[in-house]
Protein backbone atom coordinates (compact mmCIF):
# COMPACT_ATOMS: atom_id res chain seq x y z
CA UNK A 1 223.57 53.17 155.35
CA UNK A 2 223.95 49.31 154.37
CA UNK A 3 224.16 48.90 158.07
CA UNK A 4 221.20 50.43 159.17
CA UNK A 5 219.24 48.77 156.61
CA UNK A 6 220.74 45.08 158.26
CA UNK A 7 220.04 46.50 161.82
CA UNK A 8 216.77 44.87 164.05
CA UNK A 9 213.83 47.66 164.66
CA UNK A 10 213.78 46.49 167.82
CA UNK A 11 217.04 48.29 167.94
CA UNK A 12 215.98 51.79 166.68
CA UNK A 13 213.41 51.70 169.09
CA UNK A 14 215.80 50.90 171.76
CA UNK A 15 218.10 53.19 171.36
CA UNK A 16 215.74 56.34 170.65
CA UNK A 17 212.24 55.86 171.04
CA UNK A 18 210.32 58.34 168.61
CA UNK A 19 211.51 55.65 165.86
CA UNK A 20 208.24 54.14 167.52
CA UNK A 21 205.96 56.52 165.25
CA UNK A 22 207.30 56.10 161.83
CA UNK A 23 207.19 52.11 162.41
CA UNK A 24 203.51 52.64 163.45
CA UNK A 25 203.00 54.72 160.18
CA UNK A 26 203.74 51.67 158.26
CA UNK A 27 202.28 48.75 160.82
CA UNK A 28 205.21 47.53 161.34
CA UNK A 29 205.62 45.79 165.08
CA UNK A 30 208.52 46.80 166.46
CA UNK A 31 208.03 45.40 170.44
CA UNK A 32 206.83 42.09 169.99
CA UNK A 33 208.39 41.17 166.32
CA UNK A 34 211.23 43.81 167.29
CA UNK A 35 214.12 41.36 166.30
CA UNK A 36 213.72 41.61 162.45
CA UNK A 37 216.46 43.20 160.07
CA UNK A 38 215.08 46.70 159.20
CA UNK A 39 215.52 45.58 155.41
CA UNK A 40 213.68 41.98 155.12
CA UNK A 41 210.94 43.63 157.30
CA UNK A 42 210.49 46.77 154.52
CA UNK A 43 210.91 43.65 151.78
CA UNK A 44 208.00 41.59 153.07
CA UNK A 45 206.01 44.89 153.36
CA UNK A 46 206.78 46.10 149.92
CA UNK A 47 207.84 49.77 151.58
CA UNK A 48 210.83 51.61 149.99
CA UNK A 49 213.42 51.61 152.95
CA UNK A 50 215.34 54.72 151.95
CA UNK A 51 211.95 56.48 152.17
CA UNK A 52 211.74 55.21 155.61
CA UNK A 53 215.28 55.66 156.71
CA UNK A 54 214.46 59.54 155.64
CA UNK A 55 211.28 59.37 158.26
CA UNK A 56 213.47 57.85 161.23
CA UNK A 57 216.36 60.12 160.63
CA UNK A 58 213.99 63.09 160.29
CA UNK A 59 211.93 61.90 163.61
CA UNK A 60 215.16 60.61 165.86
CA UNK A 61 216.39 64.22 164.92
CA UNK A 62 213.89 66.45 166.19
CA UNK A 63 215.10 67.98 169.53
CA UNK A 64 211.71 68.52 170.72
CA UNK A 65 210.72 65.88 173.28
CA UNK A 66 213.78 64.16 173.61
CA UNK A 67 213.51 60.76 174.19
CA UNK A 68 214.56 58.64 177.33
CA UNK A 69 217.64 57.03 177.21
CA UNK A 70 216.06 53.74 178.96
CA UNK A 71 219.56 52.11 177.52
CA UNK A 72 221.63 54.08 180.28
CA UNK A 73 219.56 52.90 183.25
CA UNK A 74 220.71 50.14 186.16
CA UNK A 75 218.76 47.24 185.05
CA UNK A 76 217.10 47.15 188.65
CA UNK A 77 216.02 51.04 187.99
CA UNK A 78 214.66 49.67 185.22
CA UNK A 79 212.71 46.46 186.07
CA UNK A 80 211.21 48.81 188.81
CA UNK A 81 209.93 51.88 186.73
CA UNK A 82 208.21 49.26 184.63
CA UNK A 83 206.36 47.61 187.32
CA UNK A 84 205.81 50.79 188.75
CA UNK A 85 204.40 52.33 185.09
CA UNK A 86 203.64 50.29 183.20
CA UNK A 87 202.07 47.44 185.12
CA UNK A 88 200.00 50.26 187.47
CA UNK A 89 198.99 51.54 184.34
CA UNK A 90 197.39 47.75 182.92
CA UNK A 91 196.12 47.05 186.32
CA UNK A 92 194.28 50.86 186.44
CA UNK A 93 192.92 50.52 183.38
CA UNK A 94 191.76 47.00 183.13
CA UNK A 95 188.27 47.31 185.30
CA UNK A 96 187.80 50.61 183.69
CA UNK A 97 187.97 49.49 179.92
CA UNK A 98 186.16 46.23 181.16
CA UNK A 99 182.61 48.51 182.60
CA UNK A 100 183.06 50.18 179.52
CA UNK A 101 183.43 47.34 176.86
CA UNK A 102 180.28 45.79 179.08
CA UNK A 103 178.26 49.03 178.83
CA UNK A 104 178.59 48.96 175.28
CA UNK A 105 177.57 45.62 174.33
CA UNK A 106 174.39 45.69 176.26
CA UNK A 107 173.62 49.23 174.25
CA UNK A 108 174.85 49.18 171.44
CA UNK A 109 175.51 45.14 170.38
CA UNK A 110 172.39 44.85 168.60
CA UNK A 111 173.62 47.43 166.10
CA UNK A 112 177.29 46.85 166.50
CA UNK A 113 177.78 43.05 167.27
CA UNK A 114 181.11 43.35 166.30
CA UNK A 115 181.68 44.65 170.20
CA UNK A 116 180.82 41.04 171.62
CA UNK A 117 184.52 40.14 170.23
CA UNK A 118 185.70 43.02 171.03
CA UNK A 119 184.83 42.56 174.81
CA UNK A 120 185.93 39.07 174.39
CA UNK A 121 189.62 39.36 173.12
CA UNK A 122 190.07 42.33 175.36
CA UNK A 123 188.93 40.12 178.19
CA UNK A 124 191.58 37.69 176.93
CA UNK A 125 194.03 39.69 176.86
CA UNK A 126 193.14 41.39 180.49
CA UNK A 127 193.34 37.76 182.42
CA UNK A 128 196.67 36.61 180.25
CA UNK A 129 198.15 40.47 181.15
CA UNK A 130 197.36 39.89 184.75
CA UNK A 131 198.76 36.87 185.47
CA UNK A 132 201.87 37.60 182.77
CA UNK A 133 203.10 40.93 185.04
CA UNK A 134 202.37 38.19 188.45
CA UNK A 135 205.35 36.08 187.15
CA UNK A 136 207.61 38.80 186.51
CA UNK A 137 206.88 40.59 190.05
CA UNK A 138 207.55 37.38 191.68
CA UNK A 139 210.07 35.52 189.47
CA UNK A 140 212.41 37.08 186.78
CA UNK A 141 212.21 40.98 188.32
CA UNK A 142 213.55 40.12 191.72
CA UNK A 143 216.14 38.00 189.47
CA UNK A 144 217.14 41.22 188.18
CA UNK A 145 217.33 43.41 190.83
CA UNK A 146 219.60 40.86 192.54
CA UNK A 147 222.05 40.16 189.90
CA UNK A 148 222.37 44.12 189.24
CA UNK A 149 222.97 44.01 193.43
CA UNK A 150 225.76 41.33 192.83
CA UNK A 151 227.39 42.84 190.04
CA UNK A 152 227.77 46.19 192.11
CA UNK A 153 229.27 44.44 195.73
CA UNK A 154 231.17 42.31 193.33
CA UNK A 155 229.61 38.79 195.08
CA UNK A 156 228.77 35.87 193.74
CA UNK A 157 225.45 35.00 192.37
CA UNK A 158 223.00 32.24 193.62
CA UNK A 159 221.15 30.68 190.47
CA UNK A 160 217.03 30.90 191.50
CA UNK A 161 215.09 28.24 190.57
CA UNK A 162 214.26 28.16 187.47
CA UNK A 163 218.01 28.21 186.05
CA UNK A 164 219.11 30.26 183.84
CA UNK A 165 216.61 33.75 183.32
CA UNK A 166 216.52 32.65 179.61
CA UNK A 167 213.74 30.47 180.73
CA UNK A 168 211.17 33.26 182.33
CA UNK A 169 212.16 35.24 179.41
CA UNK A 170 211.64 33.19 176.62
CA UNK A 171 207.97 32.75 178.45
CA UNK A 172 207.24 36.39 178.90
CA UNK A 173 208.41 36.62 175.11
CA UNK A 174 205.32 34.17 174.24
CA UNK A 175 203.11 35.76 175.79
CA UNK A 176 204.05 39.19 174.49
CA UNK A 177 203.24 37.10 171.09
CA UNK A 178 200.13 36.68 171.96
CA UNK A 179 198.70 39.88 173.58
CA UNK A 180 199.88 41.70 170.69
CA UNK A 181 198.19 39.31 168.48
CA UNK A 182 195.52 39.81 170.34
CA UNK A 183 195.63 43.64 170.11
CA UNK A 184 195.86 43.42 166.32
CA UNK A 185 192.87 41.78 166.04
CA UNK A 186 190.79 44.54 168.16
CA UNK A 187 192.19 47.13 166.06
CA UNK A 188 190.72 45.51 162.73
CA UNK A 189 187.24 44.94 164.97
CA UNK A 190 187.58 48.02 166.22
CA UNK A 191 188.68 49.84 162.39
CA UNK A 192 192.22 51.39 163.73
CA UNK A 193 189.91 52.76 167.52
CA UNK A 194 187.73 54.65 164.90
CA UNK A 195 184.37 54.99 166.49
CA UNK A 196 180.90 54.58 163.69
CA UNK A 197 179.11 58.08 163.19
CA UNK A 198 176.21 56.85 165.62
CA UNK A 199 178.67 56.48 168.62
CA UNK A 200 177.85 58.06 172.18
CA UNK A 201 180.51 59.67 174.22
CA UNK A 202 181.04 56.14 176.25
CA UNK A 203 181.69 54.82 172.85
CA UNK A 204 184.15 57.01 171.73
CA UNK A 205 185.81 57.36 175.06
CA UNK A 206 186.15 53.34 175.47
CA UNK A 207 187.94 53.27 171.29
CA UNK A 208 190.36 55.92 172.43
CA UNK A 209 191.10 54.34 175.78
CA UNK A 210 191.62 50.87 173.98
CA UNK A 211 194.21 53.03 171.61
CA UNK A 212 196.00 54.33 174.70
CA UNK A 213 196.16 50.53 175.94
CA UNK A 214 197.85 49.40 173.23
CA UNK A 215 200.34 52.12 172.52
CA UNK A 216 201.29 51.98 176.54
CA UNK A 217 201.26 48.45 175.69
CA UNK A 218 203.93 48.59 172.78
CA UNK A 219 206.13 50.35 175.00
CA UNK A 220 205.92 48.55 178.07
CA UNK A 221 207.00 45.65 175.79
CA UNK A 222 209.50 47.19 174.13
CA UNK A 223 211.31 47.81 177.22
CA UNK A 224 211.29 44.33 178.14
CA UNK A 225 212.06 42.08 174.95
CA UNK A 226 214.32 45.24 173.40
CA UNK A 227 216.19 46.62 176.28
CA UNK A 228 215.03 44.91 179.34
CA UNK A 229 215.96 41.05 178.87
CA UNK A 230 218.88 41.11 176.50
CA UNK A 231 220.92 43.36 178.92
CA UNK A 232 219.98 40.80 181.75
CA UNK A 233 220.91 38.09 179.87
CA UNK A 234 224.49 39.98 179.57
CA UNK A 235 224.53 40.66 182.86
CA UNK A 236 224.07 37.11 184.06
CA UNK A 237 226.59 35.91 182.47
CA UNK A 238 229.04 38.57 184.02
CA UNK A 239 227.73 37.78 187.69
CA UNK A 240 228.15 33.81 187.05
């Protein structure tokens, strides 16, 4: 038990996903602050950690919807299904939640001006997401992809660039910082995505898309900083 209370949430996450829920039941960040002992986290907090060690044994347990073992996947597998999901997913919904956010300021601002920040972070957030999943199409993926190909002939490895892929990473890190700070602050505009009682379908459809955002969001982060670029770091220093 002392062990699990010592071990990262990151971790929990990583290796079984519906740990995701209980830390979201408490607020607790688990993809972009993922690196933080399970016990100082529930000690800042002021949460009773055998209470929550009950939750995440009761919810890893459950054999309904198993999770994904995204820890077993070939890092290249990997770096692909994320692009593939999760970026598609960010650049789909982007213009959509952008109409939308537009829409409602112009209706409903007067009333609501707290949607004028709303539409600003979130078009923060969209520009700094954009050019974020650019850099690690062009840069630290294809890294990837070719040191899982040069682990598997056995060949040596050509060092890109930009050195080591601690660098790239330790940038996309940042900016996972800061769209997640970002998204923290829309859900205390936005009161948790809970829509006021004089809110129009276009309202309440925009708050629940916003939710979805995010919580595809924590995800697509957590399988980066959790899984994603500490197994590449391993693996570059096996193909050097």
């Amino acid at each position: 038990m002392n062990t699990l209370k010592e071990q990262e949430i990151g971790q929990f996450v990583a290796e079984d996903f519906r740990a995701a829920a209980v830390f979201s039941e408490y607020g607790i960040d688990f993809c972009c602050k993922g690196n933080r002992p399970l016990a100082t986290v529930c000690e800042k907090n002021g949460i009773a950690i055998d209470e929550i060690l009950e939750k995440l044994n009761i919810a890893v347990s459950k054999n309904v919807h198993p999770s994904i073992d995204y820890k077993s996947w070939p890092l290249d597998l990997l770096a692909t299904y994320i692009e593939k999901t999760h970026h598609k997913y960010v650049e789909t919904k982007i213009p959509v939640l952008l109409q939308f956010l537009a829409k409602l300021c112009k209706v409903h601002g007067e009333l609501h001006p707290e949607l004028f920040k709303i539409n600003e972070e979130f078009t923060k957030v969209a520009e700094e997401l954009l050019q974020h999943m650019q850099k690690e199409e062009k840069l630290l993926f294809p890294q990837i992809k070719k040191m899982a190909e040069r682990l598997e002939d056995n060949a040596p490895l050509e060092m890109a660039h930009f050195g080591t892929v601690q660098n790239p990473i330790s940038m996309m890190e940042h900016e996972h910082d800061s769209a997640g700070e970002i998204f923290r602050t829309i859900a205390r505009l936005t009161n948790n995505y809970t829509p006021p009682t004089d809110a129009c379908n276009t309202y309440k459809v925009t708050f629940s898309m916003l939710q979805e955002f995010e919580q595809d969001l924590h995800l697509h982060i957590h399988l980066e900083n959790n899984i994603l670029f500490p197994e590449a770091l391993k693996l570059e220093h096996k193909t050097a």
